[in-house]
C-alpha atoms as a PDB file:
ATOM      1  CA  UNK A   1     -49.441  85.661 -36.814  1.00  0.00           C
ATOM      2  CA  UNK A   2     -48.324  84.456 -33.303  1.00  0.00           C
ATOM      3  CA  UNK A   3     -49.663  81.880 -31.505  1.00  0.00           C
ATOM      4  CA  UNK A   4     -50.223  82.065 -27.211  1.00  0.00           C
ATOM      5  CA  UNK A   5     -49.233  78.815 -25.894  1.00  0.00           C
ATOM      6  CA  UNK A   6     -50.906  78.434 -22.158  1.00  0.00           C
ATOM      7  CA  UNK A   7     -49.297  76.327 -19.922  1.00  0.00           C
ATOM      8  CA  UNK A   8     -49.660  72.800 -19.869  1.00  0.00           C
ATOM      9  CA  UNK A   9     -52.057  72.478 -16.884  1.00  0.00           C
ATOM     10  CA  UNK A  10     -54.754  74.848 -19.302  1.00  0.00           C
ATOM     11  CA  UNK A  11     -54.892  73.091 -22.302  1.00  0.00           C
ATOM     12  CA  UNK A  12     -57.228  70.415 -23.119  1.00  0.00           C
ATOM     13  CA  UNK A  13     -55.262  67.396 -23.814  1.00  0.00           C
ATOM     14  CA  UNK A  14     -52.922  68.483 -20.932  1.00  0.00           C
ATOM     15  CA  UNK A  15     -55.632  67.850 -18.609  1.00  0.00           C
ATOM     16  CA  UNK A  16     -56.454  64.450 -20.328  1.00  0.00           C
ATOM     17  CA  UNK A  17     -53.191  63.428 -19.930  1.00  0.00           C
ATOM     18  CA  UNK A  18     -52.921  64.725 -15.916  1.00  0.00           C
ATOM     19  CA  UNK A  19     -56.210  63.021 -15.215  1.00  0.00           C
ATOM     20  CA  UNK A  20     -54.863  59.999 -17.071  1.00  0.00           C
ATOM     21  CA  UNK A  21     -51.892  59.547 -14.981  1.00  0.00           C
ATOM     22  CA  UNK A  22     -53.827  60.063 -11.463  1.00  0.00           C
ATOM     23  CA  UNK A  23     -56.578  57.233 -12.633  1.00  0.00           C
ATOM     24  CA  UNK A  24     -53.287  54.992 -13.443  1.00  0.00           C
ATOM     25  CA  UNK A  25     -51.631  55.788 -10.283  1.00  0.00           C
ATOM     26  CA  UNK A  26     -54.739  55.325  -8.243  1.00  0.00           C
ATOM     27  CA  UNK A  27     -55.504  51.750  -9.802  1.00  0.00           C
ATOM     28  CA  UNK A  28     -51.636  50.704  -9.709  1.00  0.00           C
ATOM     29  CA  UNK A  29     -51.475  51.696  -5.751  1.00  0.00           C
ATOM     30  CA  UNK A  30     -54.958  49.432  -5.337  1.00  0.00           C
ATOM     31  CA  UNK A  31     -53.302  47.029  -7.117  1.00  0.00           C
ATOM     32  CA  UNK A  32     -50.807  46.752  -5.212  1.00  0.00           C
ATOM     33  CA  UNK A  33     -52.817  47.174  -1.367  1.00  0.00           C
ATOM     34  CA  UNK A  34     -54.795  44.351  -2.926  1.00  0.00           C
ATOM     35  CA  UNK A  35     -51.653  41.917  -3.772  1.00  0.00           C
ATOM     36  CA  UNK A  36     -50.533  42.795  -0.056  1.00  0.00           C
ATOM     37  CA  UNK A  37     -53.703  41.882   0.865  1.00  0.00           C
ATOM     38  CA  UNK A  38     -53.834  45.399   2.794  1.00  0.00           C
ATOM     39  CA  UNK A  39     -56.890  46.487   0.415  1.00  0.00           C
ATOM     40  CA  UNK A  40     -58.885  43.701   1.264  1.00  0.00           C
ATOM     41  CA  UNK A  41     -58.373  43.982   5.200  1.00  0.00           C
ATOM     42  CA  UNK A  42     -58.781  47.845   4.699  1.00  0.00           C
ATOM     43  CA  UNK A  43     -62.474  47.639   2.787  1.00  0.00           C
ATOM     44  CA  UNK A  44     -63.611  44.388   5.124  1.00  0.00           C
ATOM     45  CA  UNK A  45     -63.317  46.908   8.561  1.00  0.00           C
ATOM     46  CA  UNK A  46     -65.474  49.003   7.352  1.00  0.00           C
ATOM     47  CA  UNK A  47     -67.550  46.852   4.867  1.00  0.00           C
ATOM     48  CA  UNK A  48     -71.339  44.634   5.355  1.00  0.00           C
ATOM     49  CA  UNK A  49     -69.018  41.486   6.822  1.00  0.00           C
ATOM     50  CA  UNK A  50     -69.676  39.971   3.582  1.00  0.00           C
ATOM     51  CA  UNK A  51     -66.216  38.348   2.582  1.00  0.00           C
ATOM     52  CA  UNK A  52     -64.650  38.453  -0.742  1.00  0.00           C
ATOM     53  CA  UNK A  53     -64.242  35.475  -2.994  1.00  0.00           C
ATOM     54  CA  UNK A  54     -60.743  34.623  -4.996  1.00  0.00           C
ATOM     55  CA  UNK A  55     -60.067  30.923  -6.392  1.00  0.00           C
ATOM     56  CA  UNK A  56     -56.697  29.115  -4.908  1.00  0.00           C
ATOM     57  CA  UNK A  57     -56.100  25.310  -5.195  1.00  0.00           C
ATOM     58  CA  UNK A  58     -57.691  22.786  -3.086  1.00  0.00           C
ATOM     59  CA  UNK A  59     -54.773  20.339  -1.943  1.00  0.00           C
ATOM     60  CA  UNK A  60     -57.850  17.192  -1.195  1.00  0.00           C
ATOM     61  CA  UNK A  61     -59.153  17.665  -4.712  1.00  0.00           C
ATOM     62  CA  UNK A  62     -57.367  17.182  -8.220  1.00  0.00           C
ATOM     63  CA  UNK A  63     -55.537  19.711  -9.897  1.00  0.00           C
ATOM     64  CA  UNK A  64     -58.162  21.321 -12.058  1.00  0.00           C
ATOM     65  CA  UNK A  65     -60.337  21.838  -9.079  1.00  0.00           C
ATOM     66  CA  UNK A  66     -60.656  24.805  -6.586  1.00  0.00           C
ATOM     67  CA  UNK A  67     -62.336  26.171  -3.398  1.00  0.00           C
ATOM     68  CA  UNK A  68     -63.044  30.416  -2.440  1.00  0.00           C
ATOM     69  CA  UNK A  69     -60.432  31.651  -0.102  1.00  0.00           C
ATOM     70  CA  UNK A  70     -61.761  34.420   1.968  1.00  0.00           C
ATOM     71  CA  UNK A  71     -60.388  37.670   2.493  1.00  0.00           C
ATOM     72  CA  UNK A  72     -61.335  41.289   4.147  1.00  0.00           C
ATOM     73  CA  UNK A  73     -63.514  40.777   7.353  1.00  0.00           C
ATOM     74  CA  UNK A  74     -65.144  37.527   8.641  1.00  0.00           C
ATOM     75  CA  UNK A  75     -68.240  37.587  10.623  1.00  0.00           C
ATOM     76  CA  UNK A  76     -69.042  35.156  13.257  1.00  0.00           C
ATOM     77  CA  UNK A  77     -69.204  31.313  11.922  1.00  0.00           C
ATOM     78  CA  UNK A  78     -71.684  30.144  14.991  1.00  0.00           C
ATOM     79  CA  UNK A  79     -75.359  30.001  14.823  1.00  0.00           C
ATOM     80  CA  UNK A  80     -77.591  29.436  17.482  1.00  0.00           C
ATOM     81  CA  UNK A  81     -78.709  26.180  16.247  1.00  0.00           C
ATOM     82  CA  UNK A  82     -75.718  24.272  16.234  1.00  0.00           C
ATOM     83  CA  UNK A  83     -75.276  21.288  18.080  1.00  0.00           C
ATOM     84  CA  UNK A  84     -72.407  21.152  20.333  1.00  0.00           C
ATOM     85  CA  UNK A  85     -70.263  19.076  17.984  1.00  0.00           C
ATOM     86  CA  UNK A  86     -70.802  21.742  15.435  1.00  0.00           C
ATOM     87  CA  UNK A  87     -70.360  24.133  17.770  1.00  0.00           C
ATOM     88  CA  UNK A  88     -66.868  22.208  19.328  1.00  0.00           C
ATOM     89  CA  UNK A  89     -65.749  21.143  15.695  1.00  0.00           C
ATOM     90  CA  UNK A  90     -65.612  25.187  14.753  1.00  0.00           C
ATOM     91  CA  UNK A  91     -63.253  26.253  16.967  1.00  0.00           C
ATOM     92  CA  UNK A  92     -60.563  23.975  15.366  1.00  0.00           C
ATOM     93  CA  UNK A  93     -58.612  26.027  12.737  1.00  0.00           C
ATOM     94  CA  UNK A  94     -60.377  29.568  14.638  1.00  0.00           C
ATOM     95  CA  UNK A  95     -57.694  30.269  16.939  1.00  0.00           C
ATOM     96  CA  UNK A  96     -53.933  31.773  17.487  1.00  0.00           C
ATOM     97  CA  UNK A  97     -51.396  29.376  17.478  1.00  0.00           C
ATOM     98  CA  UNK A  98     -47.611  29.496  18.749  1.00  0.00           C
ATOM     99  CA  UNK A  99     -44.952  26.309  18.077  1.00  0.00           C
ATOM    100  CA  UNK A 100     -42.563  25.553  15.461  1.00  0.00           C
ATOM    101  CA  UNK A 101     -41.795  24.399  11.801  1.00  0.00           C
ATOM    102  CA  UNK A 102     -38.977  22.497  10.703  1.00  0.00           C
ATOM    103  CA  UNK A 103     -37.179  22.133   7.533  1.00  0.00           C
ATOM    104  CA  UNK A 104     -34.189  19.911   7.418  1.00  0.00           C
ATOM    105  CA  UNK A 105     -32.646  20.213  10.414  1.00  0.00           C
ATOM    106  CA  UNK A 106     -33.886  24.151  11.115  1.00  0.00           C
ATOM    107  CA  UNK A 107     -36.357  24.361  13.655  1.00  0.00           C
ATOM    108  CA  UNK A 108     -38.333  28.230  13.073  1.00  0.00           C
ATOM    109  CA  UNK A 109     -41.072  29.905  15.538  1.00  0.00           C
ATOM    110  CA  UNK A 110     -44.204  30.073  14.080  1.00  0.00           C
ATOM    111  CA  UNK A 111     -47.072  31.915  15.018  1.00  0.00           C
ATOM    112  CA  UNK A 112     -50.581  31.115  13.029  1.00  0.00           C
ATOM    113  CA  UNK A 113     -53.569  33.476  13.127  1.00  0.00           C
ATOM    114  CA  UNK A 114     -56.347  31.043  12.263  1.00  0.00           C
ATOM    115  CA  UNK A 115     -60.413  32.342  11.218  1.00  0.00           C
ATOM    116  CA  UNK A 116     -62.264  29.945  10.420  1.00  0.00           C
ATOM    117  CA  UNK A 117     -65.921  30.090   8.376  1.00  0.00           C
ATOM    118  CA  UNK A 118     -67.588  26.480   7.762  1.00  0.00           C
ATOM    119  CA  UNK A 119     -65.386  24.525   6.189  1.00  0.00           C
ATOM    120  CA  UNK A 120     -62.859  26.789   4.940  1.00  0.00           C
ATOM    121  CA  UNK A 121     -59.517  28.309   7.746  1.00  0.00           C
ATOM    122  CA  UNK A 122     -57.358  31.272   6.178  1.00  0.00           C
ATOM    123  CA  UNK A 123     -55.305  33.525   8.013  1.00  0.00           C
ATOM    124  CA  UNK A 124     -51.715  35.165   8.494  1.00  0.00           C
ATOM    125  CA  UNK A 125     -48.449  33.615  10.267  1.00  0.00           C
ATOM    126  CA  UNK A 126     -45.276  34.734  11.401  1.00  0.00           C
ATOM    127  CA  UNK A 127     -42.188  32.278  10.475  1.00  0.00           C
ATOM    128  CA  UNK A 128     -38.974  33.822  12.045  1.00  0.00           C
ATOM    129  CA  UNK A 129     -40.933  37.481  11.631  1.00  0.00           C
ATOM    130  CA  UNK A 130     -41.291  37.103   8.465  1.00  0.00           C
ATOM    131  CA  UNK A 131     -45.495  36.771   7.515  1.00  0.00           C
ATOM    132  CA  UNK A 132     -47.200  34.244   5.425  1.00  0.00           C
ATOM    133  CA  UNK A 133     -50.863  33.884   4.605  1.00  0.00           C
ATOM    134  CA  UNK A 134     -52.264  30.401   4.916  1.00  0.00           C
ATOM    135  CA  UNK A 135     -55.759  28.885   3.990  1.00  0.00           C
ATOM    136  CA  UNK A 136     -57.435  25.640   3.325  1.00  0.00           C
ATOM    137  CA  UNK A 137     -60.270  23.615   3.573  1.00  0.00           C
ATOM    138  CA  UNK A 138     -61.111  21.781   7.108  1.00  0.00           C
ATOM    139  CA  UNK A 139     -62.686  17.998   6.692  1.00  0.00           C
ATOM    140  CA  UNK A 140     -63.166  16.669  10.512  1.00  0.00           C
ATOM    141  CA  UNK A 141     -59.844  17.569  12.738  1.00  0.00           C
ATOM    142  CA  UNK A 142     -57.843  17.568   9.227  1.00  0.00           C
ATOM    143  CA  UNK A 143     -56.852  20.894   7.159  1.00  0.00           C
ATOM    144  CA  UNK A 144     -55.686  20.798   3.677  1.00  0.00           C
ATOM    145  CA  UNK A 145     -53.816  23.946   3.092  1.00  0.00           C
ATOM    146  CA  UNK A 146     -51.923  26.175   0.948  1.00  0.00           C
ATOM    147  CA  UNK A 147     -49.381  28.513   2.485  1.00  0.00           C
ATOM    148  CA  UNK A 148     -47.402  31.581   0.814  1.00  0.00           C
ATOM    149  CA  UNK A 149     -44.144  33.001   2.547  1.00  0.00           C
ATOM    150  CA  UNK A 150     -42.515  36.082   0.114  1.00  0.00           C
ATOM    151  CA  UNK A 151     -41.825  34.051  -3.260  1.00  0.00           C
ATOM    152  CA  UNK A 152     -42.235  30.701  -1.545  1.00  0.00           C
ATOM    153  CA  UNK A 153     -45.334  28.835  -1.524  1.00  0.00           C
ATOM    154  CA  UNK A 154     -46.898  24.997  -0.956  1.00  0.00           C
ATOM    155  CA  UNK A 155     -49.345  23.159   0.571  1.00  0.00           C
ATOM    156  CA  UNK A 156     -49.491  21.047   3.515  1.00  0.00           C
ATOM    157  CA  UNK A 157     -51.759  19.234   5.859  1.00  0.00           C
ATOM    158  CA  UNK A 158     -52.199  19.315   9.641  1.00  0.00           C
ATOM    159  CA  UNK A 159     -54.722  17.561  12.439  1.00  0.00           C
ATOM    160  CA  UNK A 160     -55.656  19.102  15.271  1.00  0.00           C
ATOM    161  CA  UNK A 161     -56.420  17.538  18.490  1.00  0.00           C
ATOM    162  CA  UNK A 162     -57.174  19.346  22.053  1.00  0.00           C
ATOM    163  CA  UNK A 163     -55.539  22.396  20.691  1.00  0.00           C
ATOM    164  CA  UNK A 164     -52.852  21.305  19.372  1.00  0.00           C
ATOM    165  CA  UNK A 165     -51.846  21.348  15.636  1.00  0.00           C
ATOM    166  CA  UNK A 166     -49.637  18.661  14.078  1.00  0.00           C
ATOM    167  CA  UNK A 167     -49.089  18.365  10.472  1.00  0.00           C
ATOM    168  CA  UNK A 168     -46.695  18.344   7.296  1.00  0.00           C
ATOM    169  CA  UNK A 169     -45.830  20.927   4.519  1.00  0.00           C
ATOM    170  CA  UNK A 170     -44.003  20.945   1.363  1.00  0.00           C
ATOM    171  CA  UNK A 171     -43.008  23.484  -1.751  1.00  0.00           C
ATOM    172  CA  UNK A 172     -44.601  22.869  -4.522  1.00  0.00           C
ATOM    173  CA  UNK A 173     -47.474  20.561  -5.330  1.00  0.00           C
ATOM    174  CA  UNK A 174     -46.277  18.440  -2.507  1.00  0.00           C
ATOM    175  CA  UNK A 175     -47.873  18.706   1.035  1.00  0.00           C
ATOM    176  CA  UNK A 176     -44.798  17.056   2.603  1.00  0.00           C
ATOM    177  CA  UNK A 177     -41.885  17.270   1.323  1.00  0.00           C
ATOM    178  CA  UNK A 178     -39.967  19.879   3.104  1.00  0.00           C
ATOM    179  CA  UNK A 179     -40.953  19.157   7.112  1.00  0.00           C
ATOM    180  CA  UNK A 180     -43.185  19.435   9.922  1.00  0.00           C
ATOM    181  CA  UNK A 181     -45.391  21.634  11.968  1.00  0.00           C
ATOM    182  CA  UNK A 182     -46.130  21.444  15.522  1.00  0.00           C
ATOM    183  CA  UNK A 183     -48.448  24.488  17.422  1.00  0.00           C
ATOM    184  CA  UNK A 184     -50.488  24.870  20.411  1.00  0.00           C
ATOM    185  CA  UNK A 185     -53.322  27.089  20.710  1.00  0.00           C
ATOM    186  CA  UNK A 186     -52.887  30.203  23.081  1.00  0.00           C
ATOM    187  CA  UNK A 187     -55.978  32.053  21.938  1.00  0.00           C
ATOM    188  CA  UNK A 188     -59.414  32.201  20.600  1.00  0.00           C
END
């Protein structure tokens, strides 16, 4: 007695296994448009507005504690009943940005791309062309942040005043132990 063998594509558990690998492929790619942070930007064009929530430290609070950082698409952070200091106090962090960081004696252009919703600034920057993502929570003129750059990350803190951003950073659990940072505001 001989036995037909179809090809693989016909038989049962060979179309298990096919749709197996496509579902695995498809969540590996999101995976990794998500960890570029390409998936959320992609989904929040086209999305309600409504921005997605992830936990990162919070450099002003202890340890243990944490704020949302925002990704995908921001809406508009104004209302119509804010006062004017509301109004003037949330277009700090909300901006683009253009000066320099240093570390040691190394002086690198930086470029910061700053959105801002209540109390919380995230956004990309440029270092030398090479981009970071940066967010933090904003208390008065001062930001508490947390940057990434590749495999490097830190926090820092910065004021700004009149446009222009002046502030500290560090690796590490330390917000300043690697140099400064120094940008001016050439956009809203």
């Amino acid at each position: 007695m001989t036995k037909e063998s179809g090809s693989f594509w016909t038989t049962l558990p060979g179309l298990f296994t096919a749709l197996g690998a496509l579902i695995g492929s498809v969540a590996g790619l999101i995976t990794a448009l998500h960890a570029a942070g390409i998936f959320g930007l992609m989904l929040g064009s086209g999305s309600s507005g409504q921005p997605s929530e992830q936990t990162i430290p919070d450099p002003g609070r202890d340890p243990g504690a944490s704020v949302p950082a925002l990704t995908g698409h921001q809406g508009s952070t104004s209302s119509s009943t804010a006062t004017s200091a509301e109004a003037a106090a949330s277009t700090l962090y909300n901006a683009t940005y253009e000066g320099y960081s240093t570390e040691g004696s190394t002086r690198n252009v930086i470029r910061i791309n700053f959105t801002r919703q209540g109390d919380l600034a995230f956004g990309t920057y440029s270092l030398n062309g090479m981009p970071g993502a940066i967010r933090g929570q904003v208390n008065g003129t001062l930001l508490h942040y947390a940057w990434q750059l590749g495999n490097h990350s830190g926090l820092g803190v910065a004021s700004e005043s009149n446009g222009r951003i002046q502030g500290r950073w560090g690796y590490g659990e330390s917000p300043d132990n690697a140099g400064i940072l120094e940008a001016q505001r050439v956009s809203f």
